[in-house]
PDB file of N, CA and C in Angstrom:
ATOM      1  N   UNK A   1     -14.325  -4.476  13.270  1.00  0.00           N
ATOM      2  CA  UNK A   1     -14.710  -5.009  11.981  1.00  0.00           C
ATOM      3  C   UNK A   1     -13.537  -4.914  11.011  1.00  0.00           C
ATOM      4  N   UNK A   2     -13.618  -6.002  10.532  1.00  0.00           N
ATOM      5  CA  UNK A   2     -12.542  -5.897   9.203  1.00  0.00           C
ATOM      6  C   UNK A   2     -13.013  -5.699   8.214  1.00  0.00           C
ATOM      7  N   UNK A   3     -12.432  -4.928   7.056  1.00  0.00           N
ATOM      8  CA  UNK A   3     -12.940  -4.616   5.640  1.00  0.00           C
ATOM      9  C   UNK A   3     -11.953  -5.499   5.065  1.00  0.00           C
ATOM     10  N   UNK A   4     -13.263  -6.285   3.705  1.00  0.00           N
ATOM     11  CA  UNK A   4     -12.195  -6.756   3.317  1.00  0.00           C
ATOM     12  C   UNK A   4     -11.298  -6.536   1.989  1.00  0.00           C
ATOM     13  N   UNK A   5     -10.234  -7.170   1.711  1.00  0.00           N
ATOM     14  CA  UNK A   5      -8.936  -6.179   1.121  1.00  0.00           C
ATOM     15  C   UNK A   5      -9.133  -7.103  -0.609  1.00  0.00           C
ATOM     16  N   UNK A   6      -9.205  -5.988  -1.639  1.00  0.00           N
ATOM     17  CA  UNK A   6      -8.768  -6.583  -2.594  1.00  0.00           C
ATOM     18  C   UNK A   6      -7.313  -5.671  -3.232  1.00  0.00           C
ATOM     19  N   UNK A   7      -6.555  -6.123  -4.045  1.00  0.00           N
ATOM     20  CA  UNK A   7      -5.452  -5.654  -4.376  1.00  0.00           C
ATOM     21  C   UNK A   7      -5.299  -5.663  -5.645  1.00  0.00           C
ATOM     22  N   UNK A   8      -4.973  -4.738  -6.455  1.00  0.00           N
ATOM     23  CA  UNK A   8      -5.272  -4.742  -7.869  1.00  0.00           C
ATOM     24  C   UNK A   8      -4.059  -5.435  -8.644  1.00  0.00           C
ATOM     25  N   UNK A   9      -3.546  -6.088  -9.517  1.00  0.00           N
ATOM     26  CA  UNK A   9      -2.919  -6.334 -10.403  1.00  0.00           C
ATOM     27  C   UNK A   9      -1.590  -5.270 -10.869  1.00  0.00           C
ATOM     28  N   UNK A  10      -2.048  -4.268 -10.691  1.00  0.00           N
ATOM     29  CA  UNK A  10      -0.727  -3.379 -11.154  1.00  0.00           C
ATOM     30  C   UNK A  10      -0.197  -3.074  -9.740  1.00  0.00           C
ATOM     31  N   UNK A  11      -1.099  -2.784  -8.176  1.00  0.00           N
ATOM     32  CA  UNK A  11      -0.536  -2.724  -7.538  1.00  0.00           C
ATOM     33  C   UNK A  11       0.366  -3.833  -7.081  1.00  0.00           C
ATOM     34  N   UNK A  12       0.045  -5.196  -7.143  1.00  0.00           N
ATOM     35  CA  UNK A  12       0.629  -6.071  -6.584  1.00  0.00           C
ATOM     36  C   UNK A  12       2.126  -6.295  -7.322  1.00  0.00           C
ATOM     37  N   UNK A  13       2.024  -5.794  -8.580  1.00  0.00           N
ATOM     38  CA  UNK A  13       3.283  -5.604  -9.505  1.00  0.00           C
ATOM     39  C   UNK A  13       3.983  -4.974  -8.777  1.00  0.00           C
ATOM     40  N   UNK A  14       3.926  -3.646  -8.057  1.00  0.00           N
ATOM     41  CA  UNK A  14       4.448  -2.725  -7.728  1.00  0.00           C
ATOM     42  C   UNK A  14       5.322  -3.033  -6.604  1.00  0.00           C
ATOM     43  N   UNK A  15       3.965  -3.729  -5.662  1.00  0.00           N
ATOM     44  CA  UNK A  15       5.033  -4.593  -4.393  1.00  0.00           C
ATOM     45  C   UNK A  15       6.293  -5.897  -4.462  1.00  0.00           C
ATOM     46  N   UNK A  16       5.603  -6.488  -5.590  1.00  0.00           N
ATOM     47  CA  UNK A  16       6.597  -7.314  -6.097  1.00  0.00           C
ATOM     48  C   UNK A  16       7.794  -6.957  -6.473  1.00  0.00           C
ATOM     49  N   UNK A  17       7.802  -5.698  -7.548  1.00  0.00           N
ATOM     50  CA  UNK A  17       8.747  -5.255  -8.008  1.00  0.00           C
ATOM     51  C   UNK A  17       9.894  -4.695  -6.728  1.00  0.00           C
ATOM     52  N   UNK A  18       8.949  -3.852  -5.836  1.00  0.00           N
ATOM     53  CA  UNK A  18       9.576  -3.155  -5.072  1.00  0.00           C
ATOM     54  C   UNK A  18      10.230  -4.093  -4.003  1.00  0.00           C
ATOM     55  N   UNK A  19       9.775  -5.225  -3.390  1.00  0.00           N
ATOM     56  CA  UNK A  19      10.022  -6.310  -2.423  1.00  0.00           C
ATOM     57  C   UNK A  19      11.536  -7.080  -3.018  1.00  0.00           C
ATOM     58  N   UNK A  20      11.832  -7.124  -4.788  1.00  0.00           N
ATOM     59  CA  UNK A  20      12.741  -7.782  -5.204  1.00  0.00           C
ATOM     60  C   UNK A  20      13.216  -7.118  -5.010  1.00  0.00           C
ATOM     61  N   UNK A  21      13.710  -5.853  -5.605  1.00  0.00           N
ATOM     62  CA  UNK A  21      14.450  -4.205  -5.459  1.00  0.00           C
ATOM     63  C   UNK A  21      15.446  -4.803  -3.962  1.00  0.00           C
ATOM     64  N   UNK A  22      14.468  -4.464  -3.125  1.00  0.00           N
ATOM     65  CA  UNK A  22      14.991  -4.423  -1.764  1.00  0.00           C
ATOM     66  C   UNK A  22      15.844  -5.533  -1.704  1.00  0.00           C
ATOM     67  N   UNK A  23      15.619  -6.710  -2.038  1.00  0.00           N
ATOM     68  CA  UNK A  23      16.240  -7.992  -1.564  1.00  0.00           C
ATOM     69  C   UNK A  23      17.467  -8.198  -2.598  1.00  0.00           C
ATOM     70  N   UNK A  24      17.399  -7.880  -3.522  1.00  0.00           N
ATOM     71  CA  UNK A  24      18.484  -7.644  -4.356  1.00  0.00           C
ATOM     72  C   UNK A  24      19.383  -6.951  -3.312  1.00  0.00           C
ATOM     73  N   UNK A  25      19.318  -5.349  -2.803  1.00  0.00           N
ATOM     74  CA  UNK A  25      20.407  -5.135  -2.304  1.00  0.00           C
ATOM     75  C   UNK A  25      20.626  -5.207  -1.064  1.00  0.00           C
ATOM     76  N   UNK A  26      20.171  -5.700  -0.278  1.00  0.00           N
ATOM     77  CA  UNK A  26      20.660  -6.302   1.125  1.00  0.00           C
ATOM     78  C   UNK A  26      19.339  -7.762   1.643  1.00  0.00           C
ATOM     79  N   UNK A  27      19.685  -8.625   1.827  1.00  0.00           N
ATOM     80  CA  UNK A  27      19.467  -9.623   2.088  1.00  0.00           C
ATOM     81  C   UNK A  27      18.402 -10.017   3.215  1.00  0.00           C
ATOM     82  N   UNK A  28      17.087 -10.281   2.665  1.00  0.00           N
ATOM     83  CA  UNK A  28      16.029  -9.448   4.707  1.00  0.00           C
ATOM     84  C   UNK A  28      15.435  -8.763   4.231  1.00  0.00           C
ATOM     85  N   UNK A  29      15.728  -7.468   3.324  1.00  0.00           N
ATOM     86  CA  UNK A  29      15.060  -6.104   3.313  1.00  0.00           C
ATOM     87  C   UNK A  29      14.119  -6.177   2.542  1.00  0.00           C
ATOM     88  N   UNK A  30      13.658  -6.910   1.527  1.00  0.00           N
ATOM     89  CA  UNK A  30      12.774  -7.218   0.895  1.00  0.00           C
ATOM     90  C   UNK A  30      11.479  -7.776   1.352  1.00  0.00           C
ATOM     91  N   UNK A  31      11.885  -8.500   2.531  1.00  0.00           N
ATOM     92  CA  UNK A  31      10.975  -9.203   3.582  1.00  0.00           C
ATOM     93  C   UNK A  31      10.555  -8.250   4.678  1.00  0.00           C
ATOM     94  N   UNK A  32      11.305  -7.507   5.216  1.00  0.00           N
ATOM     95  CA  UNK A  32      10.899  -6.306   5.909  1.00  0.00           C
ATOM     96  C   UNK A  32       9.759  -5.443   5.517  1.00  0.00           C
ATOM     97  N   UNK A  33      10.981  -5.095   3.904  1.00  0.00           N
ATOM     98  CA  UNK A  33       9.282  -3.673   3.450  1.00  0.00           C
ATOM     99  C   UNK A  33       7.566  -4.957   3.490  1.00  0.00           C
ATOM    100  N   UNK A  34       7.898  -5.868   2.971  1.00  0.00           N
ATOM    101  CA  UNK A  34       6.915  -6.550   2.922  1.00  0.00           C
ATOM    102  C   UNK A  34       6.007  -6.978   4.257  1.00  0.00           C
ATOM    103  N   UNK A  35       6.638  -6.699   5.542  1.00  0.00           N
ATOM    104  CA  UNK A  35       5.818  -6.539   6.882  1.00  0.00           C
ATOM    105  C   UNK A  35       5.588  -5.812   6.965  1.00  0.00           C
ATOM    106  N   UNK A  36       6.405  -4.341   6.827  1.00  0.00           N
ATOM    107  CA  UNK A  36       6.007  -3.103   6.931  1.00  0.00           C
ATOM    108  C   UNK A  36       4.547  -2.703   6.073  1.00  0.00           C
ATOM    109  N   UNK A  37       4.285  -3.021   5.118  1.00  0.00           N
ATOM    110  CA  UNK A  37       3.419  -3.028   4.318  1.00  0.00           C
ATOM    111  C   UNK A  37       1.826  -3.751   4.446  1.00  0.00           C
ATOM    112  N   UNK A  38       2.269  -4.937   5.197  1.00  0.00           N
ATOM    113  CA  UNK A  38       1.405  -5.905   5.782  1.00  0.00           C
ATOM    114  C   UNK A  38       0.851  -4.994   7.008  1.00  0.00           C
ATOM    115  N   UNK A  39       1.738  -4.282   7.699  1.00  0.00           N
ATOM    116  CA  UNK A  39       0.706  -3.613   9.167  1.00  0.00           C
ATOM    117  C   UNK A  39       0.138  -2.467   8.425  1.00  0.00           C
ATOM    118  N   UNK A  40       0.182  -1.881   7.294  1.00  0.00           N
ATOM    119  CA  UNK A  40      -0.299  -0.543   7.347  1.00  0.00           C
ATOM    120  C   UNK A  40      -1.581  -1.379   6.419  1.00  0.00           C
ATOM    121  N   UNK A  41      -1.135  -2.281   5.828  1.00  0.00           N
ATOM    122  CA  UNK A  41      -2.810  -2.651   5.227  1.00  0.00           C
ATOM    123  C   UNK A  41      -3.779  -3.174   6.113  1.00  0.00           C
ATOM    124  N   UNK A  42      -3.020  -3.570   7.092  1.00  0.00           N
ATOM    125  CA  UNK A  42      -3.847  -4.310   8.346  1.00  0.00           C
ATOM    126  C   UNK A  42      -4.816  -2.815   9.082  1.00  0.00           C
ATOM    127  N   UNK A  43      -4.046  -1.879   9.324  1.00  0.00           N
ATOM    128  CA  UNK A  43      -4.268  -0.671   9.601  1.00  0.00           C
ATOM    129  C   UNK A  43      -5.536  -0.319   8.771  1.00  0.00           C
ATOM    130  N   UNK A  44      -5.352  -0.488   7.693  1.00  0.00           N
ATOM    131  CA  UNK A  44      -6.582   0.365   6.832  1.00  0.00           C
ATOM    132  C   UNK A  44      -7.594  -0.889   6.759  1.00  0.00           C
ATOM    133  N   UNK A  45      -7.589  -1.687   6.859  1.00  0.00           N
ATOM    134  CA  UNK A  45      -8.638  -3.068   7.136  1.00  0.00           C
ATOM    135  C   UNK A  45      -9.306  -2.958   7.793  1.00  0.00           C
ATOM    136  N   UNK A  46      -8.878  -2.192   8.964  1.00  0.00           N
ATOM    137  CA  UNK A  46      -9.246  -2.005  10.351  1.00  0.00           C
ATOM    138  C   UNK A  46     -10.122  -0.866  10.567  1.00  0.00           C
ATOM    139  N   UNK A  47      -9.917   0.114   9.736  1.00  0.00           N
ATOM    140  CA  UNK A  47     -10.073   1.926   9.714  1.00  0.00           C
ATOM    141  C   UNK A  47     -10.191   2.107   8.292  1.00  0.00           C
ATOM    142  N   UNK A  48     -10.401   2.189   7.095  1.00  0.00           N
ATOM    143  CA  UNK A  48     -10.251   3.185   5.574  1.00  0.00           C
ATOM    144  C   UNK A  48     -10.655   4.002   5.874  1.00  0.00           C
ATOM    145  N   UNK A  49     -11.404   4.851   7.141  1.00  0.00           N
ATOM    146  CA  UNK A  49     -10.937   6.016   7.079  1.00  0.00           C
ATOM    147  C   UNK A  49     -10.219   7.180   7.793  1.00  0.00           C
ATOM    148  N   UNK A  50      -9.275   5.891   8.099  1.00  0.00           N
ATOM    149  CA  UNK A  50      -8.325   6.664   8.857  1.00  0.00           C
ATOM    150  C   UNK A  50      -7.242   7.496   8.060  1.00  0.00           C
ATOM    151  N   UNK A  51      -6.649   7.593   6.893  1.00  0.00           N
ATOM    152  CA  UNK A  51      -6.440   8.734   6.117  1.00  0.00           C
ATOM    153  C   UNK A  51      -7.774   9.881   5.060  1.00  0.00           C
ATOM    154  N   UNK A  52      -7.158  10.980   5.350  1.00  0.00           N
ATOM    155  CA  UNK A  52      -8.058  11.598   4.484  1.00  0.00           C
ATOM    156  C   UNK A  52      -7.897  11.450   2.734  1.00  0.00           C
ATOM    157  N   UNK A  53      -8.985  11.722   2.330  1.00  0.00           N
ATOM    158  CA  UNK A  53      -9.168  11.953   1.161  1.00  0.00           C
ATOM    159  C   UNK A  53      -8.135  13.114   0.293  1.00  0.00           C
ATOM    160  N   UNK A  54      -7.429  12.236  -0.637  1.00  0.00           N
ATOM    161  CA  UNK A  54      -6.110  12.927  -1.241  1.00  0.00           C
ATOM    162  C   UNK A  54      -6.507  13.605  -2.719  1.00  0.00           C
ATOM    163  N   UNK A  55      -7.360  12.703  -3.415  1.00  0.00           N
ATOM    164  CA  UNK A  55      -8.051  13.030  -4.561  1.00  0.00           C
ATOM    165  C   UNK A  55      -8.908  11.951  -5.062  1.00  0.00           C
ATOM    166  N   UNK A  56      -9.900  12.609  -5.566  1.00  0.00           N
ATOM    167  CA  UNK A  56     -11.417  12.123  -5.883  1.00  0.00           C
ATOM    168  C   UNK A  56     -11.448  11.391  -4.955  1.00  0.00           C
ATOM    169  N   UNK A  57     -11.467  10.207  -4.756  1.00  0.00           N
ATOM    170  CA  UNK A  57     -12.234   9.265  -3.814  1.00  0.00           C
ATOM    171  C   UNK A  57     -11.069   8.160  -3.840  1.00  0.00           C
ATOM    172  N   UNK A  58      -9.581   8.668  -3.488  1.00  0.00           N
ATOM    173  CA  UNK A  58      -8.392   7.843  -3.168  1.00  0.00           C
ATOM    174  C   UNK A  58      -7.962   8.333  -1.902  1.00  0.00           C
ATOM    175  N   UNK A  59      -7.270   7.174  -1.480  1.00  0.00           N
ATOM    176  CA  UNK A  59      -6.713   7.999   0.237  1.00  0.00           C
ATOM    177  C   UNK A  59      -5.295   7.412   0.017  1.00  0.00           C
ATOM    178  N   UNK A  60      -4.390   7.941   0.987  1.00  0.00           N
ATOM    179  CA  UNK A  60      -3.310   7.286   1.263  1.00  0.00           C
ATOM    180  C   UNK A  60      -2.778   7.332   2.484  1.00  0.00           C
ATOM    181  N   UNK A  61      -2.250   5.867   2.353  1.00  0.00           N
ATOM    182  CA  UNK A  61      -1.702   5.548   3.405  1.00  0.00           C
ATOM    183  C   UNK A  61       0.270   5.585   3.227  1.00  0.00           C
ATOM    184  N   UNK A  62       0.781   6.200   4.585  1.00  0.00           N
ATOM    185  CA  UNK A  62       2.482   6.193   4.305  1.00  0.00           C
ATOM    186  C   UNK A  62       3.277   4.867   5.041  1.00  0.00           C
ATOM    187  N   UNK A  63       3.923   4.113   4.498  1.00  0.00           N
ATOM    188  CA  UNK A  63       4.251   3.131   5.138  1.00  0.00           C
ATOM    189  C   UNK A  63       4.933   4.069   6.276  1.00  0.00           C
ATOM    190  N   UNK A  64       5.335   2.835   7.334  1.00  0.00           N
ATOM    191  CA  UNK A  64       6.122   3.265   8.631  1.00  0.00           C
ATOM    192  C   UNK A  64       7.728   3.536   8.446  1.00  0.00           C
ATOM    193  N   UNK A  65       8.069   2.393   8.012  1.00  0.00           N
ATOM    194  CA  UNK A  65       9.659   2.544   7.610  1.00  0.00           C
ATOM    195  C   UNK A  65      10.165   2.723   6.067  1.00  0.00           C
ATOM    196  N   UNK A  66       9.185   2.674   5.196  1.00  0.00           N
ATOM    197  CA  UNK A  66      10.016   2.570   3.816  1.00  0.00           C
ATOM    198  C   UNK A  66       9.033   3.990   3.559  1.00  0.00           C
ATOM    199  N   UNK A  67       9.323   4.942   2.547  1.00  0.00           N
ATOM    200  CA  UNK A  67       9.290   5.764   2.617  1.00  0.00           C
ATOM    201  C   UNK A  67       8.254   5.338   0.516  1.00  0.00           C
ATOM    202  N   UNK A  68       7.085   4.378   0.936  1.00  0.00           N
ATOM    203  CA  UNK A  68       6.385   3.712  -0.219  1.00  0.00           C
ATOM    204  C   UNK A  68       4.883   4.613   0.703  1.00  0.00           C
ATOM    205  N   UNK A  69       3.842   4.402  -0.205  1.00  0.00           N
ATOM    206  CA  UNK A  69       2.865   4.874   0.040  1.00  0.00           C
ATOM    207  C   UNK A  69       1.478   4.023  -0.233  1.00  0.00           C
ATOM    208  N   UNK A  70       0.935   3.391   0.211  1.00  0.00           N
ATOM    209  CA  UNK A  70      -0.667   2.938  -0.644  1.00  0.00           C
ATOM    210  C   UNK A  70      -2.032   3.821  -0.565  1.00  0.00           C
ATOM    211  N   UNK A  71      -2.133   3.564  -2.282  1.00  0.00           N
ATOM    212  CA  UNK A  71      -3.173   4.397  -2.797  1.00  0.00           C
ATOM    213  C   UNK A  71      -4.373   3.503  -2.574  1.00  0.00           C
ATOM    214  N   UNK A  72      -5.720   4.150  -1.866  1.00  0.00           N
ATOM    215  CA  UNK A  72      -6.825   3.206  -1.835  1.00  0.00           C
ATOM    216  C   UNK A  72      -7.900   3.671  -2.082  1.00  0.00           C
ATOM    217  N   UNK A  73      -9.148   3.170  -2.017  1.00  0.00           N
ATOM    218  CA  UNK A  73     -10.533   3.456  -2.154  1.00  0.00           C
ATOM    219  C   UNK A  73     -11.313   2.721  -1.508  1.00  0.00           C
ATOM    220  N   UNK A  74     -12.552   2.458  -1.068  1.00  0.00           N
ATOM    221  CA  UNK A  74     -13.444   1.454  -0.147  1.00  0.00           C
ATOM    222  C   UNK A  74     -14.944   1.817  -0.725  1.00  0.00           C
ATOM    223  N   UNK A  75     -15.494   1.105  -0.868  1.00  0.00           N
ATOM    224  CA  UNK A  75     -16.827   1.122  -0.855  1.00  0.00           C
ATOM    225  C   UNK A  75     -17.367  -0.362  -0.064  1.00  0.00           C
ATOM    226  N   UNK A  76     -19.039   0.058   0.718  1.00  0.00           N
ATOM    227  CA  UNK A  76     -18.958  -1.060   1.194  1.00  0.00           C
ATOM    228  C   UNK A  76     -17.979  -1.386   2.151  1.00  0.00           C
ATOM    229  N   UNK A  77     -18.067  -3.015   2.267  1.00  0.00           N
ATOM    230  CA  UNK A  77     -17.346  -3.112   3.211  1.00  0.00           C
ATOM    231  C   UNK A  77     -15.581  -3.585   2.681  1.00  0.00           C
ATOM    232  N   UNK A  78     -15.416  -3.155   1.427  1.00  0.00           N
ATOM    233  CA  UNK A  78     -14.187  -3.510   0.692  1.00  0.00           C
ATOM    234  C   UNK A  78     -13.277  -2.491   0.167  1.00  0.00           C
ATOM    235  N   UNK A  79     -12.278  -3.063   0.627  1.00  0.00           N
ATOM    236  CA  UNK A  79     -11.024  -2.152   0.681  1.00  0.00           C
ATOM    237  C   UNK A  79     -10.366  -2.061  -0.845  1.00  0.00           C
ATOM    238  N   UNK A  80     -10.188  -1.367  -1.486  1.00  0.00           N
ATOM    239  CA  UNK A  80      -9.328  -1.494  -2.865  1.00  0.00           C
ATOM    240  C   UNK A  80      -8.000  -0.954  -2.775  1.00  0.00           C
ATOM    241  N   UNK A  81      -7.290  -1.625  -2.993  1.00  0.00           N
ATOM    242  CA  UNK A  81      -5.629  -1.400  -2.990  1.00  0.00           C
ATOM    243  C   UNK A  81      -5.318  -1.213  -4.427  1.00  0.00           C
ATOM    244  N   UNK A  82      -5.475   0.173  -4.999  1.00  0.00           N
ATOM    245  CA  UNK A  82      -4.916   0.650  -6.475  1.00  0.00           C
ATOM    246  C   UNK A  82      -3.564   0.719  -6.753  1.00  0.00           C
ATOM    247  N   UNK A  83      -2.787   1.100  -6.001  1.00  0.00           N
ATOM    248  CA  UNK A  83      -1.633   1.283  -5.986  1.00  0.00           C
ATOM    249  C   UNK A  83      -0.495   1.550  -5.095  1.00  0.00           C
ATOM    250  N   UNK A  84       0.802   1.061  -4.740  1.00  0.00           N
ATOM    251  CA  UNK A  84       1.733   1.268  -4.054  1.00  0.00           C
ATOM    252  C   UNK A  84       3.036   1.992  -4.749  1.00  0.00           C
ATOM    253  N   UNK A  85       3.321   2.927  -4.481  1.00  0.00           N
ATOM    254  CA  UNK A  85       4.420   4.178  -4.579  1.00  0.00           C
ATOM    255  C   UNK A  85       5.500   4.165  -3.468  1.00  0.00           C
ATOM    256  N   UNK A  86       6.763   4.541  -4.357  1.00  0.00           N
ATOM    257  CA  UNK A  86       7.380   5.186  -3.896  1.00  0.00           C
ATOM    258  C   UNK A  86       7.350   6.597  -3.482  1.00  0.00           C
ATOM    259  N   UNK A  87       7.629   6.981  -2.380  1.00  0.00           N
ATOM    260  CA  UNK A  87       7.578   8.605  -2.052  1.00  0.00           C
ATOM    261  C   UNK A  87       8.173   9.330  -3.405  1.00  0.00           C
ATOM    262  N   UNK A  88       8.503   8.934  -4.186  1.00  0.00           N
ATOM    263  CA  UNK A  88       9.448   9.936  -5.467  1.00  0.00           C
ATOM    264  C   UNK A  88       8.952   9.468  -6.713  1.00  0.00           C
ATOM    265  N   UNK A  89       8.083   8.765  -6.721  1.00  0.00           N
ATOM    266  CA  UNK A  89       7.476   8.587  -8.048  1.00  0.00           C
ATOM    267  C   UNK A  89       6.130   8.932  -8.371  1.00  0.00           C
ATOM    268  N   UNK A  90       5.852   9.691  -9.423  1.00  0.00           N
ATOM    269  CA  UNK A  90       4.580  10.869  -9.785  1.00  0.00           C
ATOM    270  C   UNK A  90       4.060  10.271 -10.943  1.00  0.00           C
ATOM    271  N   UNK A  91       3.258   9.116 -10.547  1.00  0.00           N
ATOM    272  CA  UNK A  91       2.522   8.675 -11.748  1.00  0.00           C
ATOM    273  C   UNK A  91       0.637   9.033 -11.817  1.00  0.00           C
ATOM    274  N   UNK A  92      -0.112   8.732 -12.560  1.00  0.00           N
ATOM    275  CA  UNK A  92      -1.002   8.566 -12.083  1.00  0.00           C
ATOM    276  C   UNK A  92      -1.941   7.569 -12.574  1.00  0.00           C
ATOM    277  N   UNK A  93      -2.753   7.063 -11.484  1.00  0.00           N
ATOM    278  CA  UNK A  93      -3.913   5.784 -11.261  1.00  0.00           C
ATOM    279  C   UNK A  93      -4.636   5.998 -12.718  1.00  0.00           C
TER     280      UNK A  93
END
């Protein structure tokens, strides 16, 4: 079964931001994190609860190669994508 995925507005900023980042400094890499990112949401589409519970009722997932993180929630059969992080940035939702 697939859950299905919504993505919030500030997160999608985040990937955007972060996808230009990359492509700015090497040419590809922007497109990369952006697959990389694509299997781990595919991953949690598949499973939300395949990470545990990090706080209140958010989970996270660690990308494979970029060292970014997605913050989520599910109810139902829908996936919420709150936010995408860098491993070094301490904000909060």
């Amino acid at each position: 079964m697939y859950y299905q995925i919504k993505i919030s507005s500030y997160a999608m900023e985040q990937i955007n931001n972060a996808a230009d980042w990359f492509e700015k400094g090497k040419e590809g890499l922007g497109g990369r994190f952006l697959e990389d990112l694509v299997k781990s949401i595919v991953r949690i589409q598949l499973n939300p609860f395949l990470c545990q519970k990090r706080y209140k009722s958010f989970r996270i997932k660690f990308l494979e190669r970029f060292s970014f993180e997605i913050h989520y929630t599910f109810e139902d059969e829908t996936v919420f994508v709150m936010a995408v992080f860098h491993t070094a940035q301490c904000e909060v939702i």
